[in-house]
N, C-alpha and C. Protein backbone atom coordinates (compact mmCIF):
# COMPACT_ATOMS: atom_id res chain seq x y z
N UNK A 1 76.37 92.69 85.57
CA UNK A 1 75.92 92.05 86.78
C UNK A 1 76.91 92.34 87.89
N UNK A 2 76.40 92.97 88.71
CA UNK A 2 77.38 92.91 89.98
C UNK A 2 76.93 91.96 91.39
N UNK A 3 77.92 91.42 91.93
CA UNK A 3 77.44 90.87 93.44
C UNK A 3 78.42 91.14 94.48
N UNK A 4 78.50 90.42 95.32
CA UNK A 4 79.44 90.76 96.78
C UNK A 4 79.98 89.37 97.47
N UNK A 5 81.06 89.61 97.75
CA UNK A 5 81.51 87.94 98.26
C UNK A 5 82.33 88.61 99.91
N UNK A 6 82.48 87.45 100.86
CA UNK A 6 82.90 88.04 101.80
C UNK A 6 83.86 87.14 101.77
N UNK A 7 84.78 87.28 102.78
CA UNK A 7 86.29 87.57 103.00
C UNK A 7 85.81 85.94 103.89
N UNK A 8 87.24 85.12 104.17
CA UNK A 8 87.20 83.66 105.21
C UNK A 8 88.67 83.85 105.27
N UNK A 9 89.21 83.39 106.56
CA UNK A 9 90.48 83.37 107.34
C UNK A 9 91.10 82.23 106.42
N UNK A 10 90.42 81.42 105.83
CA UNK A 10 90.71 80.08 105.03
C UNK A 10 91.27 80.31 103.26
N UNK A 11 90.93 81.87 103.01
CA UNK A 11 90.83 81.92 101.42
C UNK A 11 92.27 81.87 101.45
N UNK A 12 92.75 81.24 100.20
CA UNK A 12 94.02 81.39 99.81
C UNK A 12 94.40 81.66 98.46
N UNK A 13 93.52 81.24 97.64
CA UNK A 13 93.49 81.55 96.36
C UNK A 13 94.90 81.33 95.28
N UNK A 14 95.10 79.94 95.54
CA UNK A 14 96.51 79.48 94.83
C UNK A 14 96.24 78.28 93.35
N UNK A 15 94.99 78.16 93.56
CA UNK A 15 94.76 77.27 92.11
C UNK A 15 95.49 77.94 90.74
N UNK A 16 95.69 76.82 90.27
CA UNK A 16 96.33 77.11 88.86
C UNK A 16 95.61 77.15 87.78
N UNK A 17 94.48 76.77 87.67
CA UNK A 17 93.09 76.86 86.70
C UNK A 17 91.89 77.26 87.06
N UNK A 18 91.36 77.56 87.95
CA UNK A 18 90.32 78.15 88.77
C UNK A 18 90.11 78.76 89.29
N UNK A 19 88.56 79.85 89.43
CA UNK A 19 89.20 80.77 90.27
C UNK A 19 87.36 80.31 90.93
N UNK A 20 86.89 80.44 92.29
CA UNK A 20 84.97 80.07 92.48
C UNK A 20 84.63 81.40 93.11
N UNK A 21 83.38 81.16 93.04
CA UNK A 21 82.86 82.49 94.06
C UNK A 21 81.59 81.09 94.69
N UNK A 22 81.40 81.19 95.69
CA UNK A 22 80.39 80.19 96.00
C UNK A 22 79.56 80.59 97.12
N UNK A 23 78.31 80.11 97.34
CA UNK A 23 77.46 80.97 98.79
C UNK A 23 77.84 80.70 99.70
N UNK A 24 78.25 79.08 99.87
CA UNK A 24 78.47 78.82 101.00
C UNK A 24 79.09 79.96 101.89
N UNK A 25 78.63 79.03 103.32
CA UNK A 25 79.59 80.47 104.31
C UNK A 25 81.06 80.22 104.64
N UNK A 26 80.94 78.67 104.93
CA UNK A 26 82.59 78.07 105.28
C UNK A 26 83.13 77.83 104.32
N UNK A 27 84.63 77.71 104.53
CA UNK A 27 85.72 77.12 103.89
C UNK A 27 86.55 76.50 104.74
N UNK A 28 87.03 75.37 103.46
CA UNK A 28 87.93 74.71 104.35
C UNK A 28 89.51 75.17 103.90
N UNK A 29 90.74 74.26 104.05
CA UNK A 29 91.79 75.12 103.20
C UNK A 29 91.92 74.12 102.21
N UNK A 30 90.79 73.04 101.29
CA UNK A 30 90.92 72.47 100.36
C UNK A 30 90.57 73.06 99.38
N UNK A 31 89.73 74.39 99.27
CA UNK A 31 88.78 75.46 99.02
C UNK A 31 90.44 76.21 98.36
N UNK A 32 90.87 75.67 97.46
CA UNK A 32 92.52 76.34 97.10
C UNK A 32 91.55 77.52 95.70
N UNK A 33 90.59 77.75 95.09
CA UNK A 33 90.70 78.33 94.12
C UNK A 33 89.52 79.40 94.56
N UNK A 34 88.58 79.37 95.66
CA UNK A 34 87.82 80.09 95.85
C UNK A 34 88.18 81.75 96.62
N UNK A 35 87.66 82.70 95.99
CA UNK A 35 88.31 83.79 96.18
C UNK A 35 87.42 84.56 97.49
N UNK A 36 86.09 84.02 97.62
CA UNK A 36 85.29 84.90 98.78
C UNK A 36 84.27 83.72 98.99
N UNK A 37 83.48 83.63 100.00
CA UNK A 37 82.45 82.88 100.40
C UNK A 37 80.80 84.09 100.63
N UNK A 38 79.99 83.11 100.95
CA UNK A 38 78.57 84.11 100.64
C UNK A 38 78.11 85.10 99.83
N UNK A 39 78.79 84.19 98.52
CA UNK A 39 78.27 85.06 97.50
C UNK A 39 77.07 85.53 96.80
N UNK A 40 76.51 86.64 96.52
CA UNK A 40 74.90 86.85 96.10
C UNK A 40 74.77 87.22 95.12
N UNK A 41 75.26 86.45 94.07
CA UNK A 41 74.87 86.19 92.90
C UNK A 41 73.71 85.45 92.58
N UNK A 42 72.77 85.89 91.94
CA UNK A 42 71.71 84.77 91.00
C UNK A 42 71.75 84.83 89.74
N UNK A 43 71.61 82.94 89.51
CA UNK A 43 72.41 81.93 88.72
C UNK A 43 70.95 82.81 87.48
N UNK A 44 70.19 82.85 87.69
CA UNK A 44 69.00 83.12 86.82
C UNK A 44 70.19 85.06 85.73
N UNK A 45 70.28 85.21 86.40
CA UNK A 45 71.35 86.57 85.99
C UNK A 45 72.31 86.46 85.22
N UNK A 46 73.35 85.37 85.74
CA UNK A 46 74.10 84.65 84.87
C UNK A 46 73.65 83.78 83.80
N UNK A 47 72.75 83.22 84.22
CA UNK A 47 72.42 82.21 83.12
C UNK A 47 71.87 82.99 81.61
N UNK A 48 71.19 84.68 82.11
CA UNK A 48 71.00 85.37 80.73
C UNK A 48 72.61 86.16 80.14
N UNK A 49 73.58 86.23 81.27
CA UNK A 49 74.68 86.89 80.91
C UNK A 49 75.45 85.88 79.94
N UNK A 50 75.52 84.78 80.40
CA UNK A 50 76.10 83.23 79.28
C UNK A 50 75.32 82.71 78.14
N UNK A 51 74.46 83.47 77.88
CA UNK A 51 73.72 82.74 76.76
C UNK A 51 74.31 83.57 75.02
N UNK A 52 74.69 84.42 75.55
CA UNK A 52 75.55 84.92 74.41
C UNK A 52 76.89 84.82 74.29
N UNK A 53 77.40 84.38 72.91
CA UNK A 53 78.79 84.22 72.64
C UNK A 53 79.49 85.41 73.12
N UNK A 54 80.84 85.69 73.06
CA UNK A 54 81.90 86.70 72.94
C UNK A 54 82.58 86.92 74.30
N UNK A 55 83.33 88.03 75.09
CA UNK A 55 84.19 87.91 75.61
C UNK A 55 83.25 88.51 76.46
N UNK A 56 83.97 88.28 78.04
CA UNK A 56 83.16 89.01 79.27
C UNK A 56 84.41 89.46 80.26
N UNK A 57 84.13 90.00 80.98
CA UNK A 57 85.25 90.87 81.78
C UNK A 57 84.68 90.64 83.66
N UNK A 58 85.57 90.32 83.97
CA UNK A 58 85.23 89.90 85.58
C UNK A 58 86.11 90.91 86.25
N UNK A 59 85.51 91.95 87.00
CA UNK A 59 86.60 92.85 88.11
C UNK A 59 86.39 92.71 89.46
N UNK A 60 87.06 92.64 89.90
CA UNK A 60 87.08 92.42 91.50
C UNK A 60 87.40 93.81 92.19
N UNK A 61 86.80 94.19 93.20
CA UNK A 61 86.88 95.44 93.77
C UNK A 61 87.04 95.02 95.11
N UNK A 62 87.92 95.80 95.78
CA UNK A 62 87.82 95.60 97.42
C UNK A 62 88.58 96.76 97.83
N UNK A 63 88.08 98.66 98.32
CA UNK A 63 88.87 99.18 98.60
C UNK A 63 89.11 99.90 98.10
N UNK A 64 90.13 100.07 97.35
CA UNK A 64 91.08 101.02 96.68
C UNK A 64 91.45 99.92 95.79
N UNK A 65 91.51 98.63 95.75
CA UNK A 65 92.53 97.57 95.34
C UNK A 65 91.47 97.13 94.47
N UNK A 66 92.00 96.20 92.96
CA UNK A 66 91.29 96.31 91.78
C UNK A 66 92.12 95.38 91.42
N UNK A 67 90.93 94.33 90.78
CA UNK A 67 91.99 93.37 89.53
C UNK A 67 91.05 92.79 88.61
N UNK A 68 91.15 92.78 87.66
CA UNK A 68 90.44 92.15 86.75
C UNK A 68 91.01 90.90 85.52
N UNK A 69 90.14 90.12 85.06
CA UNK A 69 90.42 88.92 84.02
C UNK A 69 89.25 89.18 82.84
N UNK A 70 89.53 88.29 81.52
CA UNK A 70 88.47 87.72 80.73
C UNK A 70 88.36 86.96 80.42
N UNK A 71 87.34 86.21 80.10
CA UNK A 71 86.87 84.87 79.70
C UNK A 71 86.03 84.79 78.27
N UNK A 72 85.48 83.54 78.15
CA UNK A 72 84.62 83.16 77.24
C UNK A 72 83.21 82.81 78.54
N UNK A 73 82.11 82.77 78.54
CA UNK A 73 80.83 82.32 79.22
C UNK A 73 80.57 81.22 78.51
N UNK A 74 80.09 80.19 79.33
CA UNK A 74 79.73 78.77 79.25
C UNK A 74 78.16 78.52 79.06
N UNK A 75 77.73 78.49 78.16
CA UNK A 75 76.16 78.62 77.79
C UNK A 75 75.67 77.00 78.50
N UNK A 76 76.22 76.96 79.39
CA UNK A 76 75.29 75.38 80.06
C UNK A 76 75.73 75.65 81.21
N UNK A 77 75.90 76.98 81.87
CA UNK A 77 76.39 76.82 82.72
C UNK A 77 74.96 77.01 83.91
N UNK A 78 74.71 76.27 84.80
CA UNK A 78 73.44 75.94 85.38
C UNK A 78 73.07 75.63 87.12
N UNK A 79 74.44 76.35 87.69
CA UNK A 79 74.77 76.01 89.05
C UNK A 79 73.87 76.98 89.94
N UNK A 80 73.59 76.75 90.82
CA UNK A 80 72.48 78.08 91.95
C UNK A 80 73.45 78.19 92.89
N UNK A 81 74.57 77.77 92.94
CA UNK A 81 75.24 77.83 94.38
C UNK A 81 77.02 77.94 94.12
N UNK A 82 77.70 77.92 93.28
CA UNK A 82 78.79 77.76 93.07
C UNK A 82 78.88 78.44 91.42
N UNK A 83 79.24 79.00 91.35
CA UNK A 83 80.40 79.66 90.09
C UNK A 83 82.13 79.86 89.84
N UNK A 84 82.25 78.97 88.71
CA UNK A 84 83.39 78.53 88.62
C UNK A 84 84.15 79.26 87.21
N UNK A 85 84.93 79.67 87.24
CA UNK A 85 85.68 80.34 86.41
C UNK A 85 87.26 79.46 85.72
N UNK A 86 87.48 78.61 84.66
CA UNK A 86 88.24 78.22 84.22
C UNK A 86 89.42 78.59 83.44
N UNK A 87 90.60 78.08 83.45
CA UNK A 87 91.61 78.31 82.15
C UNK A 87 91.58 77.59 80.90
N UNK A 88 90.81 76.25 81.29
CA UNK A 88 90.49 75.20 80.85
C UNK A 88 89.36 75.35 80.12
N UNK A 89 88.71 74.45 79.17
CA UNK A 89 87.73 74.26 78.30
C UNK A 89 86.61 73.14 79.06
N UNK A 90 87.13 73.00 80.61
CA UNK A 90 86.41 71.58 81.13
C UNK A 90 85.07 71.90 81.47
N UNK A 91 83.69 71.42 80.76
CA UNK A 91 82.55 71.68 80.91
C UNK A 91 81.85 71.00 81.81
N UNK A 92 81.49 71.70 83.29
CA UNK A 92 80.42 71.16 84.06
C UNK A 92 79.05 72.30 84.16
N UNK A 93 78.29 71.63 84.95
CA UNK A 93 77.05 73.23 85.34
C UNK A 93 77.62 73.82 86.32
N UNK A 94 78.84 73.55 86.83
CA UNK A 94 79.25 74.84 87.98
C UNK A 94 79.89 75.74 86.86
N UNK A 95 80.26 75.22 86.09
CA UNK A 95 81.36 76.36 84.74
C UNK A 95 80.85 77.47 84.54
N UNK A 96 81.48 78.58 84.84
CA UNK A 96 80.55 79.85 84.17
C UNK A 96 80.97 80.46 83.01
N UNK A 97 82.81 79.97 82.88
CA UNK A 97 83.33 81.01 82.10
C UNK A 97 84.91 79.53 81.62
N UNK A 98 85.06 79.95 80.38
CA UNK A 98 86.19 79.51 79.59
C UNK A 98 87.36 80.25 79.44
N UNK A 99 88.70 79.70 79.27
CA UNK A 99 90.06 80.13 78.48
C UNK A 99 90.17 81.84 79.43
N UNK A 100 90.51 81.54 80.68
CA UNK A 100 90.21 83.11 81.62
C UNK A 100 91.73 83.36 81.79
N UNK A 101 92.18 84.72 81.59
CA UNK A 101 93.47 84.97 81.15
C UNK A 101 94.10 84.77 82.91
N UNK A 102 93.03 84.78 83.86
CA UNK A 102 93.51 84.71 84.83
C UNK A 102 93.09 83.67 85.50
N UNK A 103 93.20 83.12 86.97
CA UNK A 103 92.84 82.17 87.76
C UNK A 103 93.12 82.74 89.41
N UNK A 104 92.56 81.74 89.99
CA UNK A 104 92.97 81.87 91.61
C UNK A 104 94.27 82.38 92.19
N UNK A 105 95.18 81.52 91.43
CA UNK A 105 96.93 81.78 91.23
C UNK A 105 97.40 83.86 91.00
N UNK A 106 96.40 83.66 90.35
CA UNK A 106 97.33 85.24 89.48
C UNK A 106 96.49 86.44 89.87
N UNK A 107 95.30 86.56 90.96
CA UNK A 107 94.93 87.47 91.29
C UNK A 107 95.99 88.16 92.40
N UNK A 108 95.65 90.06 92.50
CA UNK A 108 96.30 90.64 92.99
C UNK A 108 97.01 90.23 94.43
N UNK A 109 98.24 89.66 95.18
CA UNK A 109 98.10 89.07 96.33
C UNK A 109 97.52 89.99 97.33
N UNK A 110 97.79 91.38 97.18
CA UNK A 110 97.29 92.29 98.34
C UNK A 110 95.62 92.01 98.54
N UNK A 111 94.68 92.01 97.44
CA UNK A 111 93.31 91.47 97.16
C UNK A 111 93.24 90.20 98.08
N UNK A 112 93.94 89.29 97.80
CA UNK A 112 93.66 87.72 98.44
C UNK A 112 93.88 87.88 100.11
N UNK A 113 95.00 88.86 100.68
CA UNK A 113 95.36 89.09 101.93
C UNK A 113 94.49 89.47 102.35
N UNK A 114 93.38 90.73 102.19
CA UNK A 114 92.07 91.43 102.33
C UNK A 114 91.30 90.42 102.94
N UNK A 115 91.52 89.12 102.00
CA UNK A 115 89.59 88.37 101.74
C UNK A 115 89.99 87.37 103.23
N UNK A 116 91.06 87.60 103.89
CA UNK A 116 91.49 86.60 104.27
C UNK A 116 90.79 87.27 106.08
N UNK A 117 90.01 88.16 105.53
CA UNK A 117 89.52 89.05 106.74
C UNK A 117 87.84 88.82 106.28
N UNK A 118 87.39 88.24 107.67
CA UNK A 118 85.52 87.22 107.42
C UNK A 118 84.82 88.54 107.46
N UNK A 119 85.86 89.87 107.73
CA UNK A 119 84.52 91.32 107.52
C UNK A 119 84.92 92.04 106.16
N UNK A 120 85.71 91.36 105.27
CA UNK A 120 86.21 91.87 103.96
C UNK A 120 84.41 91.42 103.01
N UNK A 121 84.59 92.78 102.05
CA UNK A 121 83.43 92.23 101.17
C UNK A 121 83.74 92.83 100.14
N UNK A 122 84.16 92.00 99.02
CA UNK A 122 84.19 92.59 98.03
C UNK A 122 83.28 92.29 96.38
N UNK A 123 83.51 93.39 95.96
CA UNK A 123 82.89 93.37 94.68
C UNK A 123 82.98 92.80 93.33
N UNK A 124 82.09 91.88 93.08
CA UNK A 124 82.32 91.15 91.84
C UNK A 124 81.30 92.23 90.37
N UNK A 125 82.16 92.27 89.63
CA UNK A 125 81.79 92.66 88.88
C UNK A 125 81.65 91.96 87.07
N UNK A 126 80.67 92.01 86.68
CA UNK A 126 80.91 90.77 85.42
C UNK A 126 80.27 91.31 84.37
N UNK A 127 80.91 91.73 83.35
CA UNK A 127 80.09 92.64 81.99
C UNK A 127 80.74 92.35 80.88
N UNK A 128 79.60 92.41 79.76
CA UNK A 128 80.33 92.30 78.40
C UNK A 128 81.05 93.17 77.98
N UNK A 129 81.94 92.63 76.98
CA UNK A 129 83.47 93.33 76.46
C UNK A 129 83.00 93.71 74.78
């Protein structure tokens, strides 16, 4: 599954367990784990990508510049508007993904500087391992 998230003057991407991709267009700077805004993902896509056990691989593209994590997928995961990526085992319907070797905190900083530009768009990428 691939989608596209755009860049907010607001992203900062410093959470320690989280990392979101969400549609909304704004952010505020409470928005500490979200990595892009207007994201076009559909939840119907994900929801067949999480229904199977095993490991999944999330890459981020913007550029030349590249970073990637893995997770576990959250088979209840049931959100249309927000996708949430954990370190944690904490189960809501925004959850998409479990035990993620990475978070908001540990993505590339040159990547996070990018998004921090509202004409940055980068590439989410999400496939089984």
């Amino acid at each position: 599954m691939i989608f596209t998230v755009t860049g907010h003057p607001n992203v900062l991407c410093t959470h320690k367990n989280t990392i979101e991709f969400t549609k909304d267009q704004e952010l505020s700077k409470k928005g500490d784990c979200i990595f892009g805004v207007g994201a076009t993902f559909q939840s119907k896509e994900l929801r067949l990508l999480s229904s199977e056990p095993g490991q999944l691989r999330l890459t981020l593209v913007l550029g030349d510049l590249k970073d990637e994590f893995t997770f576990l997928p959250n088979q209840n995961f049931t959100d249309e508007h927000e996708l949430v990526i954990r370190r944690s085992e904490h189960d809501t319907s925004r959850t998409f993904g479990f035990r993620a070797t990475k978070t908001a905190k540990d993505i590339n900083r040159q990547l996070v500087e990018k998004m921090k530009d509202s004409s940055a768009k980068a590439t989410v990428i999400i496939e089984r391992i």
